[in-house]
Structure formats: C-alpha cells, structure tokens
C-alpha atoms as a PDB file:
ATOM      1  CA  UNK A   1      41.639   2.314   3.708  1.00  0.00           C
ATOM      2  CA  UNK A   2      42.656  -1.016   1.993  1.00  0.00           C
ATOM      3  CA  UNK A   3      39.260  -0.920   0.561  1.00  0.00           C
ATOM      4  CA  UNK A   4      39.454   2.468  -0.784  1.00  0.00           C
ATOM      5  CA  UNK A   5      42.805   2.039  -2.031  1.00  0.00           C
ATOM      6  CA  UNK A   6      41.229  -1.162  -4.319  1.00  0.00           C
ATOM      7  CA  UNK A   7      38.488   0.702  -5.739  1.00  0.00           C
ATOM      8  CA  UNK A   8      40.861   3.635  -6.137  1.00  0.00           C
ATOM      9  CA  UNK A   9      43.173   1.462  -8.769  1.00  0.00           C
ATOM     10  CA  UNK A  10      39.863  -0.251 -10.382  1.00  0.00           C
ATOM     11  CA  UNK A  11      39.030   3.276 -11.400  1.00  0.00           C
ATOM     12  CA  UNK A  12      42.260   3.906 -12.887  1.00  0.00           C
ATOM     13  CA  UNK A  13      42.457   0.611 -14.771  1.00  0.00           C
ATOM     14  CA  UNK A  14      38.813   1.700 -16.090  1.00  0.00           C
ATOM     15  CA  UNK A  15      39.986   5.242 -16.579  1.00  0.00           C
ATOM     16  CA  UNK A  16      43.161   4.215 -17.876  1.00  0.00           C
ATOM     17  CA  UNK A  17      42.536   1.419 -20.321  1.00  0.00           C
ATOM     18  CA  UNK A  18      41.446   2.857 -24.210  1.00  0.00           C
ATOM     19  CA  UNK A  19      39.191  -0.525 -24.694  1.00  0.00           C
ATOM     20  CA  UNK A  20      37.353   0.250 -21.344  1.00  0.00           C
ATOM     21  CA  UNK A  21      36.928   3.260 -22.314  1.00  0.00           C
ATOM     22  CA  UNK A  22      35.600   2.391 -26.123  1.00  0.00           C
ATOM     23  CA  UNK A  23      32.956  -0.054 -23.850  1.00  0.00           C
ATOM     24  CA  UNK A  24      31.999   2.485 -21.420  1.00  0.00           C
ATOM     25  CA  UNK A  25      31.525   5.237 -24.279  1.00  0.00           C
ATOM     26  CA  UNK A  26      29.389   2.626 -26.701  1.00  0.00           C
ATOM     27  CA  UNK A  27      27.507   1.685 -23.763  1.00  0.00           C
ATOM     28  CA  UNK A  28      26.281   5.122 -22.980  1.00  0.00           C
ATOM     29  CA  UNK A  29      25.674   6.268 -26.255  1.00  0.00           C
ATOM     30  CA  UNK A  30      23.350   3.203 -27.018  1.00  0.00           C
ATOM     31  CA  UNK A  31      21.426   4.102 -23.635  1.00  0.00           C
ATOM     32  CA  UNK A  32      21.221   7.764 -24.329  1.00  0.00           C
ATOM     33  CA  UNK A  33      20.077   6.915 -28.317  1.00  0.00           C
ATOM     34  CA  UNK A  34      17.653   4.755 -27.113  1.00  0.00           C
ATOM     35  CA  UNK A  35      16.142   7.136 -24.894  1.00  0.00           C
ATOM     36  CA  UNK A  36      16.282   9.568 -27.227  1.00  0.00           C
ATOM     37  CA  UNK A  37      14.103   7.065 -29.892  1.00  0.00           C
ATOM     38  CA  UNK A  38      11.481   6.695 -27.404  1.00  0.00           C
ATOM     39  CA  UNK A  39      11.017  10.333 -26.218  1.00  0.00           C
ATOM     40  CA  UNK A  40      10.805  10.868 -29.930  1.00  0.00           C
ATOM     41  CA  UNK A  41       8.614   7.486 -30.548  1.00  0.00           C
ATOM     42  CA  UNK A  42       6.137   7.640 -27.407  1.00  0.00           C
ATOM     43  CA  UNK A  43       2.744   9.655 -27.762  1.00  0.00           C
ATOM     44  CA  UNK A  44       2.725  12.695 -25.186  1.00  0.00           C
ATOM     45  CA  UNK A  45       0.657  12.157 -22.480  1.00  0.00           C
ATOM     46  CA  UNK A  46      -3.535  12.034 -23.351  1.00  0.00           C
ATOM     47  CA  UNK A  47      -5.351  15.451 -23.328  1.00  0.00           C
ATOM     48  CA  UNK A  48      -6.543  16.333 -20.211  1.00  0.00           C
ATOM     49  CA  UNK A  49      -9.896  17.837 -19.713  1.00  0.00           C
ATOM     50  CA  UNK A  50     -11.022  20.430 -17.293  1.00  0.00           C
ATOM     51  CA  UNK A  51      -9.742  19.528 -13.926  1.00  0.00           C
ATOM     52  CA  UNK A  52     -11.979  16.963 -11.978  1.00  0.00           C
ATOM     53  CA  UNK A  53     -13.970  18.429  -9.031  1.00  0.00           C
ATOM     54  CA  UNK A  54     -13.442  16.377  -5.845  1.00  0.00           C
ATOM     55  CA  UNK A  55     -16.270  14.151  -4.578  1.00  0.00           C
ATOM     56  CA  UNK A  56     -15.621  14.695  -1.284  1.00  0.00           C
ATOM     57  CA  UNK A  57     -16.450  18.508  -1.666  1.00  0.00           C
ATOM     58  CA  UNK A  58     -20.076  17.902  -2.627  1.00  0.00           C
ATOM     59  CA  UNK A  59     -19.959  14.434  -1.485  1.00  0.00           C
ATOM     60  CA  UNK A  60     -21.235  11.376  -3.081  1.00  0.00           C
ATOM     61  CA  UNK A  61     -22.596  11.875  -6.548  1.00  0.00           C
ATOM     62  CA  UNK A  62     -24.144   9.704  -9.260  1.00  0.00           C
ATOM     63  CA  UNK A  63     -22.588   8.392 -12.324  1.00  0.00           C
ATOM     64  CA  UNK A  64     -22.943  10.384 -15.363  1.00  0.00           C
ATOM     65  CA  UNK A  65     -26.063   8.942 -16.756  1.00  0.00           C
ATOM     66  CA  UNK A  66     -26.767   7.814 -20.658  1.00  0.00           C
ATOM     67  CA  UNK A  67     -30.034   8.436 -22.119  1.00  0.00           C
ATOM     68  CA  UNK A  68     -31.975   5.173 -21.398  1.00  0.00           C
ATOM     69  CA  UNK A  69     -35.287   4.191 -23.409  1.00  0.00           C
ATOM     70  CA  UNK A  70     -38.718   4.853 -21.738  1.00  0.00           C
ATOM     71  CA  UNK A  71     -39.334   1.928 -19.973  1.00  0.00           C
ATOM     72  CA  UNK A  72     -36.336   0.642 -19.170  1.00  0.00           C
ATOM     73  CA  UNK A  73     -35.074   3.658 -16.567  1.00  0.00           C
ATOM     74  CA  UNK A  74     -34.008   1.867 -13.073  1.00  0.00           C
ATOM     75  CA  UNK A  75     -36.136   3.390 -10.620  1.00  0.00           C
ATOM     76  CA  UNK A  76     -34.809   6.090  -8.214  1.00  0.00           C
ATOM     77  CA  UNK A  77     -33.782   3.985  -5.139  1.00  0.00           C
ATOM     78  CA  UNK A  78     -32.412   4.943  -1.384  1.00  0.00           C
ATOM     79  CA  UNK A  79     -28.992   4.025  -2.719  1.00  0.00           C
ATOM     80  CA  UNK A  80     -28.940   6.409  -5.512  1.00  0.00           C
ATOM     81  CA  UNK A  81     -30.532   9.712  -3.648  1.00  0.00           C
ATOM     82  CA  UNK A  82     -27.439   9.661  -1.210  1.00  0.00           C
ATOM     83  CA  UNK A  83     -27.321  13.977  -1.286  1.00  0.00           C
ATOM     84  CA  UNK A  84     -24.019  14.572   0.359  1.00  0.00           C
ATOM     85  CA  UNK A  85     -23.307  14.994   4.013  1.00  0.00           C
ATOM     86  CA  UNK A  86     -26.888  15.816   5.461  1.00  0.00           C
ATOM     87  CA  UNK A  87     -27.366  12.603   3.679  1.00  0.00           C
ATOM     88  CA  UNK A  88     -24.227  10.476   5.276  1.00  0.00           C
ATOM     89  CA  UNK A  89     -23.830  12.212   8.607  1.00  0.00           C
ATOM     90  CA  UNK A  90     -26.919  10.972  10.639  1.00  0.00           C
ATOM     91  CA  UNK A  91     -26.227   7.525   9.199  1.00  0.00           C
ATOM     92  CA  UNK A  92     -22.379   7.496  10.205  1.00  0.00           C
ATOM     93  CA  UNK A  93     -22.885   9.422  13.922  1.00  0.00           C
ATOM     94  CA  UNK A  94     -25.712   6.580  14.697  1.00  0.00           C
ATOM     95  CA  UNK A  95     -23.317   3.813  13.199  1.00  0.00           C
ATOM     96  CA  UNK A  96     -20.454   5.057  15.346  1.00  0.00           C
ATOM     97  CA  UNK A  97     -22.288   5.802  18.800  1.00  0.00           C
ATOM     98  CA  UNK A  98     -24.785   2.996  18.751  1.00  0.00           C
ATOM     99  CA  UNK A  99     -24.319   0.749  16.051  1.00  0.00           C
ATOM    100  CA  UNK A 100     -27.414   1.913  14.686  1.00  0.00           C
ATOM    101  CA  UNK A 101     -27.674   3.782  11.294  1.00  0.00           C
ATOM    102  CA  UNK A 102     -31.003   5.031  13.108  1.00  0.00           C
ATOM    103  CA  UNK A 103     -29.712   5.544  16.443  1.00  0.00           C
ATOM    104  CA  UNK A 104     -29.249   9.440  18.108  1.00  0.00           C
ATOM    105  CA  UNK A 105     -25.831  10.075  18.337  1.00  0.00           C
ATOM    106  CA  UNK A 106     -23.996  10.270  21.423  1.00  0.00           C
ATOM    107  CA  UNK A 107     -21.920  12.886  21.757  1.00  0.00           C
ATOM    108  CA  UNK A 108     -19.794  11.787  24.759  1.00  0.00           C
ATOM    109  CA  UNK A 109     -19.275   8.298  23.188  1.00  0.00           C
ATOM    110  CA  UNK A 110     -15.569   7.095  24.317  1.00  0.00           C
ATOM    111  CA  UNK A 111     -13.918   3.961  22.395  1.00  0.00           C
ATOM    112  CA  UNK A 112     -12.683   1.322  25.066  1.00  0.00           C
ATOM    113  CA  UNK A 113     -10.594  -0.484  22.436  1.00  0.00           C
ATOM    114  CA  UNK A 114      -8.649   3.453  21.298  1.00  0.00           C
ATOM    115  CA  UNK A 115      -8.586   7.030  21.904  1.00  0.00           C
ATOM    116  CA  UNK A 116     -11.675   7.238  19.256  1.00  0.00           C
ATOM    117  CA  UNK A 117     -14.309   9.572  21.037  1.00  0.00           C
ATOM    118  CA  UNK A 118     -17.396  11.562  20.345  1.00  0.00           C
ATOM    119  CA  UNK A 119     -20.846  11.047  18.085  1.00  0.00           C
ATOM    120  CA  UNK A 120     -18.247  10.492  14.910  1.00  0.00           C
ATOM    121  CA  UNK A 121     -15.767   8.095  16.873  1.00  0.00           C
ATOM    122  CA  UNK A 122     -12.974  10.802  15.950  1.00  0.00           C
ATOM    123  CA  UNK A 123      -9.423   9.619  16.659  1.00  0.00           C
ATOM    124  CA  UNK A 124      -7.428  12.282  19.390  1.00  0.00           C
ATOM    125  CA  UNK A 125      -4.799  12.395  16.721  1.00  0.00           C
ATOM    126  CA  UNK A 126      -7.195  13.669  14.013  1.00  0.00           C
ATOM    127  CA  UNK A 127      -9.238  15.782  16.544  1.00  0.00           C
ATOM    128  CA  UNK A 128      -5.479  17.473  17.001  1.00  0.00           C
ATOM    129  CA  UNK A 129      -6.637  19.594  20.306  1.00  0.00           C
ATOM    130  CA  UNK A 130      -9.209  21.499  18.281  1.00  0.00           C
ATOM    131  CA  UNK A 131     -11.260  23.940  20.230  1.00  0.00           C
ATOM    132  CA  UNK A 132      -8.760  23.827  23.319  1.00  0.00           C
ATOM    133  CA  UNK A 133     -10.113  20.115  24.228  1.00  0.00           C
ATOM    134  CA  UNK A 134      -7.676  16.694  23.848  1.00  0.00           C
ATOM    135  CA  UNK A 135     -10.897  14.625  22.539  1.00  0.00           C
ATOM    136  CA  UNK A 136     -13.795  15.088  20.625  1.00  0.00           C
ATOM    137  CA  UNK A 137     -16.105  13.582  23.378  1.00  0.00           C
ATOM    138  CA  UNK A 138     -14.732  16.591  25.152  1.00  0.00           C
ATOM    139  CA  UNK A 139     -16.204  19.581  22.730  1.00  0.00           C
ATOM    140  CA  UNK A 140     -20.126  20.785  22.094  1.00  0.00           C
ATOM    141  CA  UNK A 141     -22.251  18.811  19.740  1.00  0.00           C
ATOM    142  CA  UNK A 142     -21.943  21.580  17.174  1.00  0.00           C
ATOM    143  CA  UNK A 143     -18.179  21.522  16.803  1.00  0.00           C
ATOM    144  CA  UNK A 144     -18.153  17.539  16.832  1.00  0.00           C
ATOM    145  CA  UNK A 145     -20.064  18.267  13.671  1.00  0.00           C
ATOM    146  CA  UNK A 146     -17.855  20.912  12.122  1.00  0.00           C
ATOM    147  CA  UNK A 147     -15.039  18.450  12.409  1.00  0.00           C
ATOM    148  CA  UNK A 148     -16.626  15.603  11.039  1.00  0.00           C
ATOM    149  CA  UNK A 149     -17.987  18.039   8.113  1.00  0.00           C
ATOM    150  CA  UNK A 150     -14.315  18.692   7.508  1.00  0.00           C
ATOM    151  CA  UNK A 151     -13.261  15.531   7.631  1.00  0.00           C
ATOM    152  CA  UNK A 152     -15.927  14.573   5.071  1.00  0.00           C
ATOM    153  CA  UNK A 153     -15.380  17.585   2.910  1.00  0.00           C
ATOM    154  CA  UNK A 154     -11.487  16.324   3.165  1.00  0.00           C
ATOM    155  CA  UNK A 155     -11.910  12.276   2.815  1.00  0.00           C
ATOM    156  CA  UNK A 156     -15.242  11.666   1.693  1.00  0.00           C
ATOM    157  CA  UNK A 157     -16.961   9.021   3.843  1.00  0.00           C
ATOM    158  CA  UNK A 158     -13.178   6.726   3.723  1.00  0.00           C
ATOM    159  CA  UNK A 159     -12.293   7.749   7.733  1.00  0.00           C
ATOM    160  CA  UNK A 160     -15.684   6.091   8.586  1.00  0.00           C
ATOM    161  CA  UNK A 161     -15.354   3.004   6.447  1.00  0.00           C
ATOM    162  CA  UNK A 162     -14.833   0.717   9.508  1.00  0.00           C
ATOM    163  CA  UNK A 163     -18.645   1.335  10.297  1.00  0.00           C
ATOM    164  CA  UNK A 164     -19.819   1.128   6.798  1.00  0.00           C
ATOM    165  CA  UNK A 165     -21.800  -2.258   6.535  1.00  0.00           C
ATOM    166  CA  UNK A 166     -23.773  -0.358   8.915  1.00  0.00           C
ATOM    167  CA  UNK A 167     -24.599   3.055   7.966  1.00  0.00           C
ATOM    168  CA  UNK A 168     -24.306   2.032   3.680  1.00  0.00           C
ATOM    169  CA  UNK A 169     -27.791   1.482   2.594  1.00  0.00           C
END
C-alpha cells in the first residue's frame, strides 16, 4: 500500500499544482491541434475500385496483358496456360504421394515425419474429422478431392508450397 499511497500524493501534487496544470493543459492542446492539422492536411485514403475477386476462387490467372506489337508477343508457354485447379491438382496430388508431378496419386499415402495423410498430404488438423474419419488417408478418393478443392478455392496453391519445386512448371 506504500506504493499506492506514493503515486496517490504524485497525483495530487500534479492535480494540485496551477503550473502542472498550465504544462499538462499546453501539452494536450498542442497534441490534439496537431492532430487536428493533419486530419485536415492528409489526402483521404485513394479511390478504391470495384472490389478485387480472389485468385484462389478461379485459381491462378494471368497478368492483365498490354497490347504488344506483332512480332514481339511471348509465345503461349506451359507456365502461362496454368487453368485453375484441374490444372494444379494432378500436379500437387503426384508431388505429394510420389514426388512426381506425373506420378498417380496415392490415396492412402501416410507422412512418417507428421500426421499429413492422403493423395494431397492433408494435415489431421486441417482434415478436422471431415466425413466421420480422423485422416484424410482414411476417406474415398472423391472426398480427398473435395477437400483439397476447398482448400484451393480457400488458399490458392500456398498449403502445398512445401512441394512446389516439384509440381511448379
């Protein structure tokens, strides 16, 4: 209480002196007129367009493209006709069960080094006890896919960038 009783008469010095109080008023009326200046001052935030549609709903697209003269186009390439998850998913599943961008997937996969299971190496925690089963390696082909669809339609290709120097063109 010693403490207390300190900071108690510090407060009524400060609440009891005039000059303190002259300080303490300047103080706060400089701080409050300077924030005032720049609310007043500073440019409102820039105009916002029509709101961005995610990339991870229609998956990976192109950049917005310039008109280029005739004959000096880039030509169409494997790494620019990426079309979304048909596109991404047989590359990722062959990544994650055998290493293999190529490879068929393997649906009962199991992770020694974590609880990752299943053709898309989905963690227990993200696979959450969907369809009544702890891990992914657990449920049918089909809803191994629905999850990882989610997950894509959700995150994009990011909860698979572990594998990605494999399955990236």
């Amino acid at each position: 209480m010693a403490g207390f009783a300190r900071a108690s008469a510090a407060g009524a010095w400060l609440s009891a002196s005039p000059r303190a109080q002259r300080v303490v008023a300047v103080h706060l009326a400089v701080v409050l007129s300077a924030a005032l200046v720049a609310a007043v001052v500073h440019p409102g935030p820039a105009p916002v367009g029509p709101p961005l549609a995610l990339a991870a709903s229609s998956g990976p697209q192109p950049a917005a493209s310039t008109r280029v003269p005739i004959g000096h186009q880039k030509r169409r390439t494997s790494e620019t006709r990426d079309s979304g998850w048909a596109y991404w998913s047989v590359r990722i599943r062959g990544c994650e069960s055998h290493g293999r961008p190529d490879a068929p997937p393997d649906y009962a996969a199991q992770n020694p080094r974590s609880s990752a299971s299943g053709a898309y190496q989905i963690l227990d925690g993200t696979w959450g006890g969907r369809y009544g089963v702890r891990h992914a390696s657990d449920a049918t082909p089909a809803q191994q896919e629905a999850v990882a669809a989610e997950i894509y339609r959700q995150h994009g290709t990011a909860w698979w960038m572990a594998s990605a120097p494999c399955w990236r063109p």
